[in-house]
N, C-alpha and C. Protein backbone atom coordinates (compact mmCIF):
# COMPACT_ATOMS: atom_id res chain seq x y z
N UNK A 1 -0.16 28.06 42.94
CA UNK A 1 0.63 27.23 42.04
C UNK A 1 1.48 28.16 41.19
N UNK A 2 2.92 28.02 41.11
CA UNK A 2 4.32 28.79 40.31
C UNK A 2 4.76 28.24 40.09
N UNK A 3 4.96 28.24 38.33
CA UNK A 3 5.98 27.53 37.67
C UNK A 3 6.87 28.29 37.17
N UNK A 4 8.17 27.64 37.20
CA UNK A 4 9.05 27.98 36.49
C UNK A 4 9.80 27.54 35.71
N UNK A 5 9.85 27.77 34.94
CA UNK A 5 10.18 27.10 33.09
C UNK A 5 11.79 26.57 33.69
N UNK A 6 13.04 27.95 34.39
CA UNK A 6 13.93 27.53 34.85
C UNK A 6 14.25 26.26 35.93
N UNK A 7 13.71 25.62 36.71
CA UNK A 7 13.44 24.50 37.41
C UNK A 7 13.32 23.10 36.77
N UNK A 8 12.83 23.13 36.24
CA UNK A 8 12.78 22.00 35.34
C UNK A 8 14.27 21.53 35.02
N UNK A 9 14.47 20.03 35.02
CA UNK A 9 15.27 19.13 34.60
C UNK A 9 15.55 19.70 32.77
N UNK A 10 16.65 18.77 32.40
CA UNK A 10 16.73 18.83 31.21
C UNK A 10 15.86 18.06 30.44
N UNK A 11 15.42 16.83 31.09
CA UNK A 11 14.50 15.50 30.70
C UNK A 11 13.67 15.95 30.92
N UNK A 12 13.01 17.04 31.44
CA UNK A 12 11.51 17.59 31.88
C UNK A 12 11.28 18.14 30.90
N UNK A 13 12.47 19.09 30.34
CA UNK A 13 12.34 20.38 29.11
C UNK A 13 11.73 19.30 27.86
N UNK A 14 13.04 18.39 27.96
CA UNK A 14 12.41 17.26 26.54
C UNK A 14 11.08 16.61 26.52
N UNK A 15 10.52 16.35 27.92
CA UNK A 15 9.02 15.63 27.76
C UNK A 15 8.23 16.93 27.36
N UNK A 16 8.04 18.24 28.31
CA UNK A 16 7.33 19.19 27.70
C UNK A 16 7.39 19.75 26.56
N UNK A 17 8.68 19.46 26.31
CA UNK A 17 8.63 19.85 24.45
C UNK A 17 8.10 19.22 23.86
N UNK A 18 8.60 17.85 23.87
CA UNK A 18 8.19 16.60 22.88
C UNK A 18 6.54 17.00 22.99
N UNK A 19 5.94 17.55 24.38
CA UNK A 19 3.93 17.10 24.45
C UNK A 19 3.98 18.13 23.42
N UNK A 20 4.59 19.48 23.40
CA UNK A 20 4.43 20.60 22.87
C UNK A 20 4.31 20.24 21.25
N UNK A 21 5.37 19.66 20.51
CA UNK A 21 5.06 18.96 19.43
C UNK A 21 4.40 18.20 18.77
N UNK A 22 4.01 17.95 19.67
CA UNK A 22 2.90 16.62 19.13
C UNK A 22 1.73 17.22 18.60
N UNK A 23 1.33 18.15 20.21
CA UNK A 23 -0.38 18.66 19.98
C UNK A 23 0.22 19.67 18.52
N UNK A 24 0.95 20.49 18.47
CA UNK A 24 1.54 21.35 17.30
C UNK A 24 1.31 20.46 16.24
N UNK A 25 1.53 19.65 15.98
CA UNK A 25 1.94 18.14 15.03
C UNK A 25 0.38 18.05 14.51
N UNK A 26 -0.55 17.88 15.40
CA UNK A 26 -1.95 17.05 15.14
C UNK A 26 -2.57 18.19 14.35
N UNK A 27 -2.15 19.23 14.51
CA UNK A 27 -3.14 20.30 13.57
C UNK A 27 -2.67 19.84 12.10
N UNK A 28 -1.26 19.77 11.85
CA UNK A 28 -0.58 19.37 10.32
C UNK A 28 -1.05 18.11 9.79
N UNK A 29 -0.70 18.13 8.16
CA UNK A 29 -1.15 16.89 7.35
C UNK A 29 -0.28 15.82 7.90
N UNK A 30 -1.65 14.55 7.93
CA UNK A 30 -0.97 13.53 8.18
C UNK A 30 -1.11 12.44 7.61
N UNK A 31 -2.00 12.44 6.85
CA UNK A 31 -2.05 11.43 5.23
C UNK A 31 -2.55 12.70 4.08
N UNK A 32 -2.31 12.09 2.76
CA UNK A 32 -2.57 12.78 1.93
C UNK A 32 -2.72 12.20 0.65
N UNK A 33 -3.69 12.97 -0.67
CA UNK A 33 -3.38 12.41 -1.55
C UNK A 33 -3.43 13.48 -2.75
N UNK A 34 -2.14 13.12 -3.71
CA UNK A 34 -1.68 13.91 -4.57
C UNK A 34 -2.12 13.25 -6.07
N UNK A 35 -3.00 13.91 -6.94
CA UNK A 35 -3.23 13.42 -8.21
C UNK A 35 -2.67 14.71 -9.21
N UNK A 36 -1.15 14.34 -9.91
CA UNK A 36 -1.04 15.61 -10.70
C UNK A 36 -0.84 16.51 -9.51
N UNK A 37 -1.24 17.56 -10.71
CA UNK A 37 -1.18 19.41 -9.54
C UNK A 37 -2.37 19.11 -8.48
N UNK A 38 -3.15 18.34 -8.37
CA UNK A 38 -4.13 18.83 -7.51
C UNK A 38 -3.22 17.79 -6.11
N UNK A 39 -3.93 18.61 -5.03
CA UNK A 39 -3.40 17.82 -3.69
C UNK A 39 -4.34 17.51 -2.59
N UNK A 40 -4.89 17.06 -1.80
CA UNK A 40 -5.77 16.85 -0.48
C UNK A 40 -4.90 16.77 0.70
N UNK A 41 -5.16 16.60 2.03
CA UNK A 41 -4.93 16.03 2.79
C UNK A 41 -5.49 16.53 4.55
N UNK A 42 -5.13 15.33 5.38
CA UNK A 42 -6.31 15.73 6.51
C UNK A 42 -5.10 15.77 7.59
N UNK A 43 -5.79 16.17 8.69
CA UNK A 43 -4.77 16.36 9.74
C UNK A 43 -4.48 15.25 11.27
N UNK A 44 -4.15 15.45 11.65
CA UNK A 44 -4.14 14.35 12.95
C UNK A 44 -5.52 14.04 13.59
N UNK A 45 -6.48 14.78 13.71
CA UNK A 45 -7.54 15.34 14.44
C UNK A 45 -8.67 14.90 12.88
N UNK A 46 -8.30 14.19 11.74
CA UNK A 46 -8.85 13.60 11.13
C UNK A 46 -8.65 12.35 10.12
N UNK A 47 -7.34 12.01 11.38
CA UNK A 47 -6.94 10.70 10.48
C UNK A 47 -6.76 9.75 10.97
N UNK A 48 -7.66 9.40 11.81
CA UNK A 48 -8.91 8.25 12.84
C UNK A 48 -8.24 8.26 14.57
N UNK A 49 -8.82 7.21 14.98
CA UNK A 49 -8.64 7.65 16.66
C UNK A 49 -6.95 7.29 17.15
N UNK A 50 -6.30 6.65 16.13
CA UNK A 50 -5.42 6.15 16.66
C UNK A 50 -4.47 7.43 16.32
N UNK A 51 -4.59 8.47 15.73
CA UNK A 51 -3.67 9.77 15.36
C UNK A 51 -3.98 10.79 16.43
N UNK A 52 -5.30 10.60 16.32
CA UNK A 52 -5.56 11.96 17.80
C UNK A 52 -5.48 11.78 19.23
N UNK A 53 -5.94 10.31 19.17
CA UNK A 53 -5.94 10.19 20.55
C UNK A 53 -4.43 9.75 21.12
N UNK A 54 -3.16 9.27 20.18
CA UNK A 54 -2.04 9.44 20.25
C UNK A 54 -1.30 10.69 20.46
N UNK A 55 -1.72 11.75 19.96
CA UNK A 55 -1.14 12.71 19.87
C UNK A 55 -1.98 13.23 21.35
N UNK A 56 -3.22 13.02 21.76
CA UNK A 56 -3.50 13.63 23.17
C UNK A 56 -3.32 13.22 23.86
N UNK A 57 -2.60 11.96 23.91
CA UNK A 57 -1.74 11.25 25.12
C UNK A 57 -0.48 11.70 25.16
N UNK A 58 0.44 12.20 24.28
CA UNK A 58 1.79 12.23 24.06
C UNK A 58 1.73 13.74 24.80
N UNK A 59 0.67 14.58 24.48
CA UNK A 59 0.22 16.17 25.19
C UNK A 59 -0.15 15.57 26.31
N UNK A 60 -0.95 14.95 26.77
CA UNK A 60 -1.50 14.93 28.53
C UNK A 60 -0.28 14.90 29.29
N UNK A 61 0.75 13.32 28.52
CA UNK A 61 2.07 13.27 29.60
C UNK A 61 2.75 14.30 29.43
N UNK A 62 2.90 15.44 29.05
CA UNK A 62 3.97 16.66 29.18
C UNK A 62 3.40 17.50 30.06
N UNK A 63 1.67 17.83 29.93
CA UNK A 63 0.95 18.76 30.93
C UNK A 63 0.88 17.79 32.19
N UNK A 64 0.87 16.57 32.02
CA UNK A 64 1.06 15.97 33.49
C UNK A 64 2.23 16.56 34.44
N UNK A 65 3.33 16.45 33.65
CA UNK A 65 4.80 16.25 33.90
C UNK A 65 4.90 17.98 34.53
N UNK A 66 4.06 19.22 33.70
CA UNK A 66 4.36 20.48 34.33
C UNK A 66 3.53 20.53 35.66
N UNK A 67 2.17 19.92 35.52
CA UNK A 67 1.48 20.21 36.43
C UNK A 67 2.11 19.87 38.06
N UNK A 68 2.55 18.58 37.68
CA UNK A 68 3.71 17.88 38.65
C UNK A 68 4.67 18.83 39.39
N UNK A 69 5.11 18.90 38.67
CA UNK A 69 6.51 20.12 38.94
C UNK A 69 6.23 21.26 39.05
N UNK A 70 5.01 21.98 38.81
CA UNK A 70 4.55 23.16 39.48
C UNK A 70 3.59 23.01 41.18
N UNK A 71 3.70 22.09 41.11
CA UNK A 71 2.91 21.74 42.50
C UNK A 71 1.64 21.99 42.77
N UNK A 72 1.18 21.18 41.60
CA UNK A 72 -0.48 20.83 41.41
C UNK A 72 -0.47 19.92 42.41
N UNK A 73 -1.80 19.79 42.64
CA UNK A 73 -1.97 18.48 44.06
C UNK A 73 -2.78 17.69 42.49
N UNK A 74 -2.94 16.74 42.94
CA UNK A 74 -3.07 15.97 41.95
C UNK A 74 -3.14 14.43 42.70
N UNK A 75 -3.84 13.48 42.24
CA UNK A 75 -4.50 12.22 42.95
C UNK A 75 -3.65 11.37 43.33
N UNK A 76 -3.47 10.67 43.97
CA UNK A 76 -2.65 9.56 44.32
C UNK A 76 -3.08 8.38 43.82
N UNK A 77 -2.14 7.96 42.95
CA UNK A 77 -2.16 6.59 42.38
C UNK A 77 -1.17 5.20 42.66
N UNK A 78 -1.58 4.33 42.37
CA UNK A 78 -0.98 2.98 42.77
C UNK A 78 0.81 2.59 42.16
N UNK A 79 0.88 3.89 40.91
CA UNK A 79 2.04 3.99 40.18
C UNK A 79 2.68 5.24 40.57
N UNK A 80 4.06 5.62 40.43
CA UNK A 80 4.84 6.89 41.30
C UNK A 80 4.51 7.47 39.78
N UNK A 81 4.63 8.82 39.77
CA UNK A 81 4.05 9.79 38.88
C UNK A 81 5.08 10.06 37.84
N UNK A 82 6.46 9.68 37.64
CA UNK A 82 7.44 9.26 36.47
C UNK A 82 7.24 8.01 35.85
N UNK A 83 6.41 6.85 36.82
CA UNK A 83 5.98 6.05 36.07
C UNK A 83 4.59 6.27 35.12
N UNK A 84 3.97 7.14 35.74
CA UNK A 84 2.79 7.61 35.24
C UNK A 84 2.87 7.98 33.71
N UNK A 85 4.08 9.31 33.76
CA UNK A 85 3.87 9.90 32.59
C UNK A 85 4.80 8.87 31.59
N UNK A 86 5.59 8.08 31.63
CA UNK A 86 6.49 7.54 31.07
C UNK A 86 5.69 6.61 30.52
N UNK A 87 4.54 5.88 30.91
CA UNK A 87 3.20 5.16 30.44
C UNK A 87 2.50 5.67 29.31
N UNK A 88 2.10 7.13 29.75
CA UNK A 88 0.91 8.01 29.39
C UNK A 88 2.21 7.86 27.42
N UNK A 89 2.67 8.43 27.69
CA UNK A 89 3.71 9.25 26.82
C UNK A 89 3.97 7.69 25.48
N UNK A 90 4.22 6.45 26.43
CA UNK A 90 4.59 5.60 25.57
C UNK A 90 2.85 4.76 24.76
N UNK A 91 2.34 4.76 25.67
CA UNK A 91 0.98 4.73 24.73
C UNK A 91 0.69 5.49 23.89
N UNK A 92 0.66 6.93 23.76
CA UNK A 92 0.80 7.74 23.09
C UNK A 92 1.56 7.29 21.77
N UNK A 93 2.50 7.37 21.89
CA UNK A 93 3.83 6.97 20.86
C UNK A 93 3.25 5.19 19.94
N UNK A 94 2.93 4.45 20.67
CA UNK A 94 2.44 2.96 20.55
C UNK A 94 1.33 3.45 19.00
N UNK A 95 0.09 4.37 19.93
CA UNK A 95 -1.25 4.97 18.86
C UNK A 95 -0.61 5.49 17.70
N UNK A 96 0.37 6.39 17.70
CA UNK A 96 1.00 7.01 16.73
C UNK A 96 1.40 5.93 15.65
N UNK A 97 2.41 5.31 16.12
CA UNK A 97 3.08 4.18 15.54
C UNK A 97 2.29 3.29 14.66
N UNK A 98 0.95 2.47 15.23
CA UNK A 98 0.04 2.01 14.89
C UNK A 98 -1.02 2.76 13.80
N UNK A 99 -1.30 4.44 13.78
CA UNK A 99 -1.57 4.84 12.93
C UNK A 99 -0.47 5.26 11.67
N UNK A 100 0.74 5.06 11.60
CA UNK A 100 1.71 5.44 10.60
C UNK A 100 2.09 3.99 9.88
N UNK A 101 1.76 2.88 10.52
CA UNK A 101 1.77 1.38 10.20
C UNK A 101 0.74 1.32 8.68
N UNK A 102 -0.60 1.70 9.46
CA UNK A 102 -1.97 1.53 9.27
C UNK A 102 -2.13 2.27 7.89
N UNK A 103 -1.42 3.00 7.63
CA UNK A 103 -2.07 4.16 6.54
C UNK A 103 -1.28 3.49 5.45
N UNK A 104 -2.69 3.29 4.32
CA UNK A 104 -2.17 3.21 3.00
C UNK A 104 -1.45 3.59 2.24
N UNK A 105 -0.41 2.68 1.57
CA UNK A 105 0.74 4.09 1.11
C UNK A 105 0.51 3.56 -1.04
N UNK A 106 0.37 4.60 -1.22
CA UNK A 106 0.32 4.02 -3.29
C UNK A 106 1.10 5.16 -4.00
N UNK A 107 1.89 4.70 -4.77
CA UNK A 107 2.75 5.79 -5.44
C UNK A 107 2.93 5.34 -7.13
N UNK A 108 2.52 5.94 -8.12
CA UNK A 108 2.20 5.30 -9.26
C UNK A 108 3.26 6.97 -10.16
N UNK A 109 4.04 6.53 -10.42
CA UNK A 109 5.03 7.58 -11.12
C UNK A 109 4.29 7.78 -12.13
N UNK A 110 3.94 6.91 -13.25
CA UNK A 110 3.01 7.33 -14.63
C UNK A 110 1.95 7.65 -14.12
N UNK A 111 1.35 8.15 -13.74
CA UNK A 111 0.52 8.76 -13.42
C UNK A 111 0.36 9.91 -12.48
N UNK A 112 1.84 10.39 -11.97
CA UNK A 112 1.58 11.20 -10.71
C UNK A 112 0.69 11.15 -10.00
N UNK A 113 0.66 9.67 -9.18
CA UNK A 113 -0.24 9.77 -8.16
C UNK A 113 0.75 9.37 -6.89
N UNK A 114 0.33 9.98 -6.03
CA UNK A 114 0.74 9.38 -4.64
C UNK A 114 -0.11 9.66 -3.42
N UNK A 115 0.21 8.88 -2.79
CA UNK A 115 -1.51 8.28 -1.10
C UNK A 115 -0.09 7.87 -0.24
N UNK A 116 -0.27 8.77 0.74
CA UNK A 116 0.45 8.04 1.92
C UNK A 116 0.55 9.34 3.34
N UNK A 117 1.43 8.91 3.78
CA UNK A 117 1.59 9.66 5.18
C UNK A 117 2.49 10.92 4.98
N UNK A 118 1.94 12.11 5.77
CA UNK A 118 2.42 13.71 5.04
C UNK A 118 3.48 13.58 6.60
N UNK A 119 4.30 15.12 6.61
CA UNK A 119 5.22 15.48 7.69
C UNK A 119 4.60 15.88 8.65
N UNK A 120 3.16 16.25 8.95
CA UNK A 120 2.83 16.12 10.27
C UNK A 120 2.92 14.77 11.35
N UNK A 121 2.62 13.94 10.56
CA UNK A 121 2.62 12.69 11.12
C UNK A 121 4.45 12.19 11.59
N UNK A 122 5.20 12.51 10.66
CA UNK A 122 6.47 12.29 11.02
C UNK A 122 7.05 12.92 11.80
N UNK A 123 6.40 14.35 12.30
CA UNK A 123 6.97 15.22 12.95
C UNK A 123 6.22 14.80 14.67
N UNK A 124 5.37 14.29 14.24
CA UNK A 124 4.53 13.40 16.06
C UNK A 124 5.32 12.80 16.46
N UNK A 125 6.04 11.76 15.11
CA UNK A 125 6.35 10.40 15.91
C UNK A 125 7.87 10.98 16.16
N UNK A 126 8.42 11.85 15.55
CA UNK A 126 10.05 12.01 15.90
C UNK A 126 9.87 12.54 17.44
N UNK A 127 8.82 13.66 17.71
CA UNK A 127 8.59 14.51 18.78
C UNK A 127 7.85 13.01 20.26
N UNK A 128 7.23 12.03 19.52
CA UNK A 128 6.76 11.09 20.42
C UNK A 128 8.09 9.93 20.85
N UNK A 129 9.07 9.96 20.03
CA UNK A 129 10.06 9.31 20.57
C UNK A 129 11.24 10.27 21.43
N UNK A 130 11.05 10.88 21.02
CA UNK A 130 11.69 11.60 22.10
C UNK A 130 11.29 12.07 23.20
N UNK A 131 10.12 12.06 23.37
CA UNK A 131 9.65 12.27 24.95
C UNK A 131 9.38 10.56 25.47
N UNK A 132 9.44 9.95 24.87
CA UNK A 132 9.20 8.53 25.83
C UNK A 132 10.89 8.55 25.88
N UNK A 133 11.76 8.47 25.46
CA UNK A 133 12.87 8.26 25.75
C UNK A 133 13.32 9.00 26.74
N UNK A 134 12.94 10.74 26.66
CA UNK A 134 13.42 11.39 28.25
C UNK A 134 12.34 10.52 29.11
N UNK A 135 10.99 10.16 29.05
CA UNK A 135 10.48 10.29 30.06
C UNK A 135 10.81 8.81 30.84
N UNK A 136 11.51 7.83 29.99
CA UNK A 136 11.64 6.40 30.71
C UNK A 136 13.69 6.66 31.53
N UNK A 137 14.19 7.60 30.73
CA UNK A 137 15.49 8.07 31.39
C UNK A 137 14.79 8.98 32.87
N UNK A 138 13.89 9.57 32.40
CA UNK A 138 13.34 9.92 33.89
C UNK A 138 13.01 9.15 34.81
N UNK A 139 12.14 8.32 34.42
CA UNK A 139 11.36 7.62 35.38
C UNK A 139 12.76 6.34 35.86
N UNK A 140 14.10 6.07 34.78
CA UNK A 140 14.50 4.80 35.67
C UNK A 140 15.49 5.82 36.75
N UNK A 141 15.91 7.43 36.45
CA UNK A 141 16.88 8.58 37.50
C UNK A 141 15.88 8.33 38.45
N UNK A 142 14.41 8.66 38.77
CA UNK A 142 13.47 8.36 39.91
C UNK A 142 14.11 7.68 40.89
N UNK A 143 14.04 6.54 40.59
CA UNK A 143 14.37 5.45 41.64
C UNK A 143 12.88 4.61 41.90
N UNK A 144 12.09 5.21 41.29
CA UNK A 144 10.34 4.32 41.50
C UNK A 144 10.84 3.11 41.08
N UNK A 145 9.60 2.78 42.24
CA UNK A 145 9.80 0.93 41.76
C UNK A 145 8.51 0.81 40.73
N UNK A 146 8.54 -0.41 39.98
CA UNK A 146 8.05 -0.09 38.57
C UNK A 146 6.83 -1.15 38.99
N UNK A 147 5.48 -0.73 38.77
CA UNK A 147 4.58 -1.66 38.97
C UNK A 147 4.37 -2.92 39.32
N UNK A 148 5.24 -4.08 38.72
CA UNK A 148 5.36 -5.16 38.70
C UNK A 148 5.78 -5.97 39.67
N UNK A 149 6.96 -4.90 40.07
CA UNK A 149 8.04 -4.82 41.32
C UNK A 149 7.33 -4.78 42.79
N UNK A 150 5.86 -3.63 42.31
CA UNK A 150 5.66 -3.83 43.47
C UNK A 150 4.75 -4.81 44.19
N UNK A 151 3.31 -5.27 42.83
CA UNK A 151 3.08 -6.42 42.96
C UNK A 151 3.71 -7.55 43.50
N UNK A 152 5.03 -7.90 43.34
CA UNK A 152 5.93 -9.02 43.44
C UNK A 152 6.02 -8.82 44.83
N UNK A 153 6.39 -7.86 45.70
CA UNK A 153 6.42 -7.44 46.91
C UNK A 153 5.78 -7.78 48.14
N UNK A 154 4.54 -7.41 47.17
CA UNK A 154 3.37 -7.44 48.15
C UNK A 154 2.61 -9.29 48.31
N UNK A 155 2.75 -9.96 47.24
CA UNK A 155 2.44 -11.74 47.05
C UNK A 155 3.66 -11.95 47.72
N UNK A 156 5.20 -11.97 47.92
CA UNK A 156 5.81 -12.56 48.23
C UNK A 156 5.86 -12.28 50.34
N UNK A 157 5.40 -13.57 50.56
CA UNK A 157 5.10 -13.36 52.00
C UNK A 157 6.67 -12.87 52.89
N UNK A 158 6.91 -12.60 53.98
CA UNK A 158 7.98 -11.95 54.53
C UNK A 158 8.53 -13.45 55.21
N UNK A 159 10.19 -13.47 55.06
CA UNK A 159 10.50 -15.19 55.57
C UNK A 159 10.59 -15.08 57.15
N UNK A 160 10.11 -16.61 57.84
CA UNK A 160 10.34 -16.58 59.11
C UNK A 160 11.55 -16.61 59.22
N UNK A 161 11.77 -15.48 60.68
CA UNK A 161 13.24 -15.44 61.41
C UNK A 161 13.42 -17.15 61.97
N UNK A 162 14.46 -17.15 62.23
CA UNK A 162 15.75 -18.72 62.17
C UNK A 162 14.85 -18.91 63.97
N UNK A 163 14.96 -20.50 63.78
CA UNK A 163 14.46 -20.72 65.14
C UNK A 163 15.34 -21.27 66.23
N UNK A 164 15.63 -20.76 67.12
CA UNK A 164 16.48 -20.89 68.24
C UNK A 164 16.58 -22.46 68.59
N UNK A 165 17.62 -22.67 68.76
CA UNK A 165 18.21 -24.38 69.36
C UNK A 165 18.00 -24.41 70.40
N UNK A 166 17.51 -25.12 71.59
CA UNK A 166 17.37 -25.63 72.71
C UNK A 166 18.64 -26.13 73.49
């Protein structure tokens, strides 16, 4: 197995970056709380399942996407493998989203207090929209037919040929 960084698409560079950011992302603060001078805050990897396990989906679809393109053998599935990561990547992004929804936000000026979401978290979701966006510009350049499509395919029976006149 040889990869080469040069081979890669431009939309490939952006999904492996974008995974590259993310997991980078989950180590940084992603809620926090500020009383006065004093400050707290926790990181992706402790600011519940919907931050980490977002951010290790948004990383799987980019190491999917190299493994792919370096010519890993890798399983055969019922979905073509741009649909794969373009899935992986947007669930990812979905968890993110749902944890940046989720988090309490309180900001009390007389008092210098503030509770809410730090720049790690913003720096996931900028890095998680941008790899679902290369990776669904990827997956529609593919030409894969998209799950649904092929379901529809396979229920819709084949029509009888025209029957000859006597």
């Amino acid at each position: 197995m040889r990869f080469d960084w040069k081979q890669l698409s431009t939309l490939d560079r952006v999904i492996a970056g974008g995974a590259a950011v993310a997991f980078i992302a989950s180590f940084m603060p992603w809620y926090g709380v500020s009383v006065g001078p004093f400050s707290a805050s926790v990181s992706g990897w402790s600011a519940g399942f919907t931050a980490w396990a977002g951010a290790l989906l948004l990383t799987f679809a980019g190491v999917l996407l190299v493994l792919r393109r370096s010519g890993a053998t890798l399983p055969s599935l019922q979905v073509g493998p741009a649909v794969l990561v373009a899935g992986i990547a947007g669930l990812g992004l979905l968890l993110v989203i749902i944890r940046w929804v989720s988090l309490p936000r309180y900001h009390v000026s007389d008092l210098s207090y503030d509770a809410g979401a730090r720049y790690g978290l913003y720096i996931a979701l900028i890095a998680g929209i941008a790899e679902v966006a290369a990776a669904v510009m990827a997956m529609r350049a593919s030409g894969e037919s998209m799950p649904w499509a092929q379901a529809h395919q396979a229920e819709t029976p084949p029509e009888a040929p025209p029957e000859a006149e006597e």
